[in-house]
C-alpha atoms as a PDB file:
ATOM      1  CA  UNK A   1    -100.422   1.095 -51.702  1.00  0.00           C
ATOM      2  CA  UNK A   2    -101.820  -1.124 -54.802  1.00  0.00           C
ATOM      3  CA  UNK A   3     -99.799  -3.640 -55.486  1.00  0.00           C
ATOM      4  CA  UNK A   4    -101.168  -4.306 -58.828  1.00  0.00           C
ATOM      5  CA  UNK A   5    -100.114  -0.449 -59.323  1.00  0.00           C
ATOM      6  CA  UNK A   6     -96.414  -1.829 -58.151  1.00  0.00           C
ATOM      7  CA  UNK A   7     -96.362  -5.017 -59.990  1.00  0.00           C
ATOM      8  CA  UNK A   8     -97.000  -2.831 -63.166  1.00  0.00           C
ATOM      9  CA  UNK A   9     -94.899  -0.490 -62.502  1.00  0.00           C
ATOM     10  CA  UNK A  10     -92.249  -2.529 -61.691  1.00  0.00           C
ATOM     11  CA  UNK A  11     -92.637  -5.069 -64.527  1.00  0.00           C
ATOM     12  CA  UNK A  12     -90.941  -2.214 -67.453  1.00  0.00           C
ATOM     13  CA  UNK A  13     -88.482  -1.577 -65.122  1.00  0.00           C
ATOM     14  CA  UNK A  14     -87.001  -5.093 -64.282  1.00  0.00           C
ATOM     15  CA  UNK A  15     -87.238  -5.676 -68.453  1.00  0.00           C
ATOM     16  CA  UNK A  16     -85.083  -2.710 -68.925  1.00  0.00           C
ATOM     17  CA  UNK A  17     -82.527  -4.402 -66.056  1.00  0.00           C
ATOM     18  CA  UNK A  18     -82.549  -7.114 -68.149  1.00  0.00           C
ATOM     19  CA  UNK A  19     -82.158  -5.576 -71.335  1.00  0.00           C
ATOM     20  CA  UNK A  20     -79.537  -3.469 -69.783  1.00  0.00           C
ATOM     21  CA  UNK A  21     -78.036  -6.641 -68.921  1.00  0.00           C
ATOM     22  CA  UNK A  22     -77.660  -8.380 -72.062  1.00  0.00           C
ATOM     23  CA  UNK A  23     -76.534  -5.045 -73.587  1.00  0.00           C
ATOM     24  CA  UNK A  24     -73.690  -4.365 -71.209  1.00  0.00           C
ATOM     25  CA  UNK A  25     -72.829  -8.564 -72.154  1.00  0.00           C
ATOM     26  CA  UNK A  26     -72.677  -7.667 -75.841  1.00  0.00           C
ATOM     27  CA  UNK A  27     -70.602  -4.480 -75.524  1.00  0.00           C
ATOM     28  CA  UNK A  28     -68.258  -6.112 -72.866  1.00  0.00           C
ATOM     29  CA  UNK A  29     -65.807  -7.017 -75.743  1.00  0.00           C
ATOM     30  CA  UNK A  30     -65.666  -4.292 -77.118  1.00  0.00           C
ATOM     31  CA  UNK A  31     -64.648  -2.613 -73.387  1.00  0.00           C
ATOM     32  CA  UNK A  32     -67.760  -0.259 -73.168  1.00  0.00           C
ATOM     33  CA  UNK A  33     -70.205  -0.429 -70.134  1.00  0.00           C
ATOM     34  CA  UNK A  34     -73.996   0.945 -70.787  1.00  0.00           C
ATOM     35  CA  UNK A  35     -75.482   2.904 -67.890  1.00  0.00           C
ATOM     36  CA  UNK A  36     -79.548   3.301 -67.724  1.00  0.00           C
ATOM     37  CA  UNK A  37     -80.154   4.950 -64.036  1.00  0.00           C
ATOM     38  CA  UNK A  38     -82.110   8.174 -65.620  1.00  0.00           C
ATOM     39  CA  UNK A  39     -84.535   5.963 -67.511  1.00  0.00           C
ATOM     40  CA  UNK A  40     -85.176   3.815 -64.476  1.00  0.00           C
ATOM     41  CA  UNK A  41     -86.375   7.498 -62.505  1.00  0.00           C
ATOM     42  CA  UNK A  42     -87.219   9.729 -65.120  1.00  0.00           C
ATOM     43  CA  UNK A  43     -90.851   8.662 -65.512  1.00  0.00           C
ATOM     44  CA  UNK A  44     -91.913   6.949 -63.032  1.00  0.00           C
ATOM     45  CA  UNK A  45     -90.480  10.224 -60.642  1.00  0.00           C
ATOM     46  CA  UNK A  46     -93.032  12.764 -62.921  1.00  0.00           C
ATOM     47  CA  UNK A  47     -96.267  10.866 -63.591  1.00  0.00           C
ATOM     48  CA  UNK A  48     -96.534   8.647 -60.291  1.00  0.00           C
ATOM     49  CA  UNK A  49     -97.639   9.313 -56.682  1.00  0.00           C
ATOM     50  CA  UNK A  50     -94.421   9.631 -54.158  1.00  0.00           C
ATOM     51  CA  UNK A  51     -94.887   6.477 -52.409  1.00  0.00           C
ATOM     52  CA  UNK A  52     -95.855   3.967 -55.825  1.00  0.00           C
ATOM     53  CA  UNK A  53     -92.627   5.406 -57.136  1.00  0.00           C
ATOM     54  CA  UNK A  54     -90.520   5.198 -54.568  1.00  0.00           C
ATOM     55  CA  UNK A  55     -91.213   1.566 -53.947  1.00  0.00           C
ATOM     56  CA  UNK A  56     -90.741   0.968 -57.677  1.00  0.00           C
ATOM     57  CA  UNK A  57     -87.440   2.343 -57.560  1.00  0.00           C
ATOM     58  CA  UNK A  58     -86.337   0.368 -54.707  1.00  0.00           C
ATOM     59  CA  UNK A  59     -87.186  -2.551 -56.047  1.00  0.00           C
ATOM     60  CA  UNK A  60     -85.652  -2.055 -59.647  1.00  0.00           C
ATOM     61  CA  UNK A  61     -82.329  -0.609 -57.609  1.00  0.00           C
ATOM     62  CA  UNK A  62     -82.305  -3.940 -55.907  1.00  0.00           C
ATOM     63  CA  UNK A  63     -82.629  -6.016 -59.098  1.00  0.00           C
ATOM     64  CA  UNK A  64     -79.639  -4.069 -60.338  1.00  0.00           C
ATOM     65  CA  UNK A  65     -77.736  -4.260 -57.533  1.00  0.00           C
ATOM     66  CA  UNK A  66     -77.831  -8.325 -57.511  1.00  0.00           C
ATOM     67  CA  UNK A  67     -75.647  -8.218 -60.321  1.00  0.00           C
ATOM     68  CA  UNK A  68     -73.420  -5.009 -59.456  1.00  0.00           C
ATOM     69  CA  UNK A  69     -70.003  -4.740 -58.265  1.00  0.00           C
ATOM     70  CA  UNK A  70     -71.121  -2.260 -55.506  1.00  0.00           C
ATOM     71  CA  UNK A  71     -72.745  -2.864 -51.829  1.00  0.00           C
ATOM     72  CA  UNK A  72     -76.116  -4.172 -52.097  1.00  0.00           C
ATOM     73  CA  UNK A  73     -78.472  -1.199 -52.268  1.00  0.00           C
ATOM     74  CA  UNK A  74     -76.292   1.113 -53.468  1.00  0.00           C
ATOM     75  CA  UNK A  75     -78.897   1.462 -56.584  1.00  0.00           C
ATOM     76  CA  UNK A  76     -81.612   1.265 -54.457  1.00  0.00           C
ATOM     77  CA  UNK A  77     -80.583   4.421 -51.808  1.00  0.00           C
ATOM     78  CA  UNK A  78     -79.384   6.398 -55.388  1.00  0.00           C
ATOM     79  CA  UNK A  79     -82.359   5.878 -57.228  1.00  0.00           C
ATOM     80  CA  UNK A  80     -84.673   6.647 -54.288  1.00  0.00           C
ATOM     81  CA  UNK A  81     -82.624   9.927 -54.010  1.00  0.00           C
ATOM     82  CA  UNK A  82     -83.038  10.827 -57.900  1.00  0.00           C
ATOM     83  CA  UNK A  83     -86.532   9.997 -57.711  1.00  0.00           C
ATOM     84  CA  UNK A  84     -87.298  12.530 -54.567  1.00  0.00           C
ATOM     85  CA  UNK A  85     -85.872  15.047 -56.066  1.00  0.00           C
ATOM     86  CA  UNK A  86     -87.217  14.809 -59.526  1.00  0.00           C
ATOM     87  CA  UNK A  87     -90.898  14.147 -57.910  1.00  0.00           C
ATOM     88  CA  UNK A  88     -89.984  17.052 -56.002  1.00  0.00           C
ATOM     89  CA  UNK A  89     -89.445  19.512 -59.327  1.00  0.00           C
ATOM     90  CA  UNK A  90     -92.106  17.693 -61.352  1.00  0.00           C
ATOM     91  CA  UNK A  91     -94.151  20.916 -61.325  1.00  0.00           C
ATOM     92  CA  UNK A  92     -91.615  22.116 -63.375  1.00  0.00           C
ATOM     93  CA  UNK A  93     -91.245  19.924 -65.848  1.00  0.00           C
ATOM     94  CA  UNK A  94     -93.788  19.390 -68.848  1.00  0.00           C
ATOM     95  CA  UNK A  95     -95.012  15.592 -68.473  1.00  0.00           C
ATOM     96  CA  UNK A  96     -96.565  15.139 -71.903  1.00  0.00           C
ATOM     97  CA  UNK A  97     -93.193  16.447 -73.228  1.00  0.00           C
ATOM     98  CA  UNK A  98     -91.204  13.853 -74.905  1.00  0.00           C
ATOM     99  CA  UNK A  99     -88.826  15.869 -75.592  1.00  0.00           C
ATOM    100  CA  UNK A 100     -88.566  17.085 -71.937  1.00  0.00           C
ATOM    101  CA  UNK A 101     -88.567  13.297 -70.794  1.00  0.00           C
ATOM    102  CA  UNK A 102     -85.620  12.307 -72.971  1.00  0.00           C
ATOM    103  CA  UNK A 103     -83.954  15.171 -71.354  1.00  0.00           C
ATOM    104  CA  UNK A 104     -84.588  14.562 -67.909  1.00  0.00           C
ATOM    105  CA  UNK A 105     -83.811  11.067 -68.432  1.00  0.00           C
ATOM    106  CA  UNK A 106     -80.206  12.218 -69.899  1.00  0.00           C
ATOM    107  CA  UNK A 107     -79.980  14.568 -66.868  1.00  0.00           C
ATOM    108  CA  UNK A 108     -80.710  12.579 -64.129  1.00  0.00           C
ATOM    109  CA  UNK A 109     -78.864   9.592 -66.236  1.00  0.00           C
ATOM    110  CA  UNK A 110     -76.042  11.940 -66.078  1.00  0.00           C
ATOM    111  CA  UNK A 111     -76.121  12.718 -62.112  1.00  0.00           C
ATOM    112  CA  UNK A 112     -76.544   8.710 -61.144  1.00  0.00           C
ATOM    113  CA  UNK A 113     -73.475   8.114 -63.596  1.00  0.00           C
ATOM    114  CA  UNK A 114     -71.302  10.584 -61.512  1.00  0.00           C
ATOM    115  CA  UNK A 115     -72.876   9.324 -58.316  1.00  0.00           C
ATOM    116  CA  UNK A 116     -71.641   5.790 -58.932  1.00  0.00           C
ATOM    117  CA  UNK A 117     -68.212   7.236 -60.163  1.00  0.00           C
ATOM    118  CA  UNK A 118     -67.494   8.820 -56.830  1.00  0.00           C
ATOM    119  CA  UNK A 119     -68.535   5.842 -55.129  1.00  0.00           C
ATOM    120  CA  UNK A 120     -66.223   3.430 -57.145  1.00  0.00           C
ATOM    121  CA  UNK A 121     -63.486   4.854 -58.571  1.00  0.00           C
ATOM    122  CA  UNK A 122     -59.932   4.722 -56.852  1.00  0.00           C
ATOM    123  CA  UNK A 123     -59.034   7.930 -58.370  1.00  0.00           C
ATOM    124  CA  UNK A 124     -56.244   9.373 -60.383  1.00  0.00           C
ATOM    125  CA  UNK A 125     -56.817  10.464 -64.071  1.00  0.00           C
ATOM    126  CA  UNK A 126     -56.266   7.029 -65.517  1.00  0.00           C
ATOM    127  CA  UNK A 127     -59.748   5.808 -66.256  1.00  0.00           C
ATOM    128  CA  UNK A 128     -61.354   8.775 -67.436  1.00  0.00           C
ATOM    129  CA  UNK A 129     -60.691   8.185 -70.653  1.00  0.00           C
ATOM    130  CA  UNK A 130     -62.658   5.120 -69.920  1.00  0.00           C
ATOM    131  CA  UNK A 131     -65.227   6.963 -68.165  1.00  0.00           C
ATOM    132  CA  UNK A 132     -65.804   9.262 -70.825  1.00  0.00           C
ATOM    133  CA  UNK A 133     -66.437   6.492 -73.259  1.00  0.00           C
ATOM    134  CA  UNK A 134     -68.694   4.517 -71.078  1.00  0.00           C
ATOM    135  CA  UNK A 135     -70.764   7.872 -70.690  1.00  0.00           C
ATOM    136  CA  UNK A 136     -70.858   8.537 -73.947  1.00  0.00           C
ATOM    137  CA  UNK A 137     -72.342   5.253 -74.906  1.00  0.00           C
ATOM    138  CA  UNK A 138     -74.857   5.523 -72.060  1.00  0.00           C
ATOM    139  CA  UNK A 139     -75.917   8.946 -72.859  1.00  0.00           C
ATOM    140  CA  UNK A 140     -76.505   7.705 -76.928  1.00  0.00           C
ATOM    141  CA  UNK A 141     -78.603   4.939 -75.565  1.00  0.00           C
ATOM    142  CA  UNK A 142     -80.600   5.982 -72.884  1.00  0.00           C
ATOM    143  CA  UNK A 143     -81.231   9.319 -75.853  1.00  0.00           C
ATOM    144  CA  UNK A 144     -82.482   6.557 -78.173  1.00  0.00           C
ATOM    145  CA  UNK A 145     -84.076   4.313 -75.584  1.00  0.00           C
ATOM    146  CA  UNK A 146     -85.961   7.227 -73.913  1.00  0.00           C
ATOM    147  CA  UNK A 147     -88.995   7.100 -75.892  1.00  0.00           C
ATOM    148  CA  UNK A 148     -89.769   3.678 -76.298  1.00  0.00           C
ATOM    149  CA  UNK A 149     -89.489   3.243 -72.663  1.00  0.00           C
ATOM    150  CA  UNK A 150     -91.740   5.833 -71.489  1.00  0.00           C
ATOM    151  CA  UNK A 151     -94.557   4.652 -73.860  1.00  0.00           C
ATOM    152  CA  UNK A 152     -94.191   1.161 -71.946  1.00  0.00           C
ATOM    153  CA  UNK A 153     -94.593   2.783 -69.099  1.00  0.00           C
ATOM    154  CA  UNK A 154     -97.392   4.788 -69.678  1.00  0.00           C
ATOM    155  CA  UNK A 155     -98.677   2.010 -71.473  1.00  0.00           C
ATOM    156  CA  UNK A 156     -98.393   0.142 -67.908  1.00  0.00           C
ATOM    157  CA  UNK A 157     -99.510   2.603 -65.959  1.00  0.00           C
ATOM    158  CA  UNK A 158    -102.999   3.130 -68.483  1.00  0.00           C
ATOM    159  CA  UNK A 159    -103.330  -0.861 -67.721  1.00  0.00           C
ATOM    160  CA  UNK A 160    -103.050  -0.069 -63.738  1.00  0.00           C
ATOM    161  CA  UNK A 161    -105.637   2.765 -64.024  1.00  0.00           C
ATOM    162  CA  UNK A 162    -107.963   0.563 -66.384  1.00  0.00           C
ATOM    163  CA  UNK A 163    -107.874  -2.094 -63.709  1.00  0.00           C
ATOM    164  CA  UNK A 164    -108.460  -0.087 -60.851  1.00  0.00           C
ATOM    165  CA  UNK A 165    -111.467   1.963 -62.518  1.00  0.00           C
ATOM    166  CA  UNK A 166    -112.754  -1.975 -63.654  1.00  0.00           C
ATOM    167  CA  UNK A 167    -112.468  -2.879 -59.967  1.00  0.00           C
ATOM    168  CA  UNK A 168    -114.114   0.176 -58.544  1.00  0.00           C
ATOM    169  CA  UNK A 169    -116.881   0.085 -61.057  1.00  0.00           C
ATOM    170  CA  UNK A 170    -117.634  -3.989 -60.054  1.00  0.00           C
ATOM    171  CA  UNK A 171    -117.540  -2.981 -56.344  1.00  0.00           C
ATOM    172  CA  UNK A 172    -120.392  -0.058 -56.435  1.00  0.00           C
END
């Protein structure tokens, strides 16, 4: 594995857990929590090679569980699970699509978001009301985030291939 590869792939990912971060600080008062798991998979999963992306998104789920009220690597074992199986149905999916990316992100966004419910909610119907909201707002964003990030990323990933072509051309 290239670790220039990984440090560039990585590098978009630990700036969205930061920006996720200061988001979730700013909406705190206002009770809302902001949930970005699909846009931490979503790409990387469809345009990288298994292994790259899997590392990627065990290090990102470690960054985010440093800060998380769950056991570390909680992140890290449900974002390695979203990422095998979107990698696994990326035949399926259109990868030039933005569209299609927005909605896989939302998707797979959606399916970490329950995942993290099961694993920390006491039960009962008393905080789905606060569930819903918290959804809600994480859905809008990672909608209106989805683009951006995926041009960072590909705009990472065209640096990684630039450098490894540059470094393959010097050594012939």
């Amino acid at each position: 594995m290239n670790l220039r590869r990984l440090a560039l792939l990585c590098a978009p990912l630990l700036l969205l857990w930061g920006i996720q971060t200061e988001v979730n600080h700013v909406l705190s008062s206002h009770q809302l929590f902001f949930f970005s798991g699909g846009l931490f998979v979503a790409f990387i999963a469809l345009t990288q090679p298994f292994g790259a992306g899997l590392a990627a998104m065990l290090i990102a789920g470690l960054a985010c569980d440093a800060n998380a009220p769950v056991a570390f690597g909680t992140h890290a074992a449900l974002f390695g699970l979203a990422h095998n199986i979107v990698h696994r149905m990326r035949d399926r999916i259109p990868k030039d699509d933005a569209v299609a990316g927005t909605l896989l992100a939302l998707f797979t966004n959606f399916g970490l978001f329950l995942a993290f419910v099961a694993i920390l909610s006491p039960g009962g119907a008393a905080p789905l009301p606060r569930l819903a909201a918290d959804l809600v707002c994480s859905q809008v964003l990672v909608a209106l985030a989805a683009p951006w990030f995926a041009a960072l990323q590909s705009c990472c990933i065209t640096l990684v291939e630039t450098a490894l072509a540059l470094r393959a051309e010097r050594l012939r």
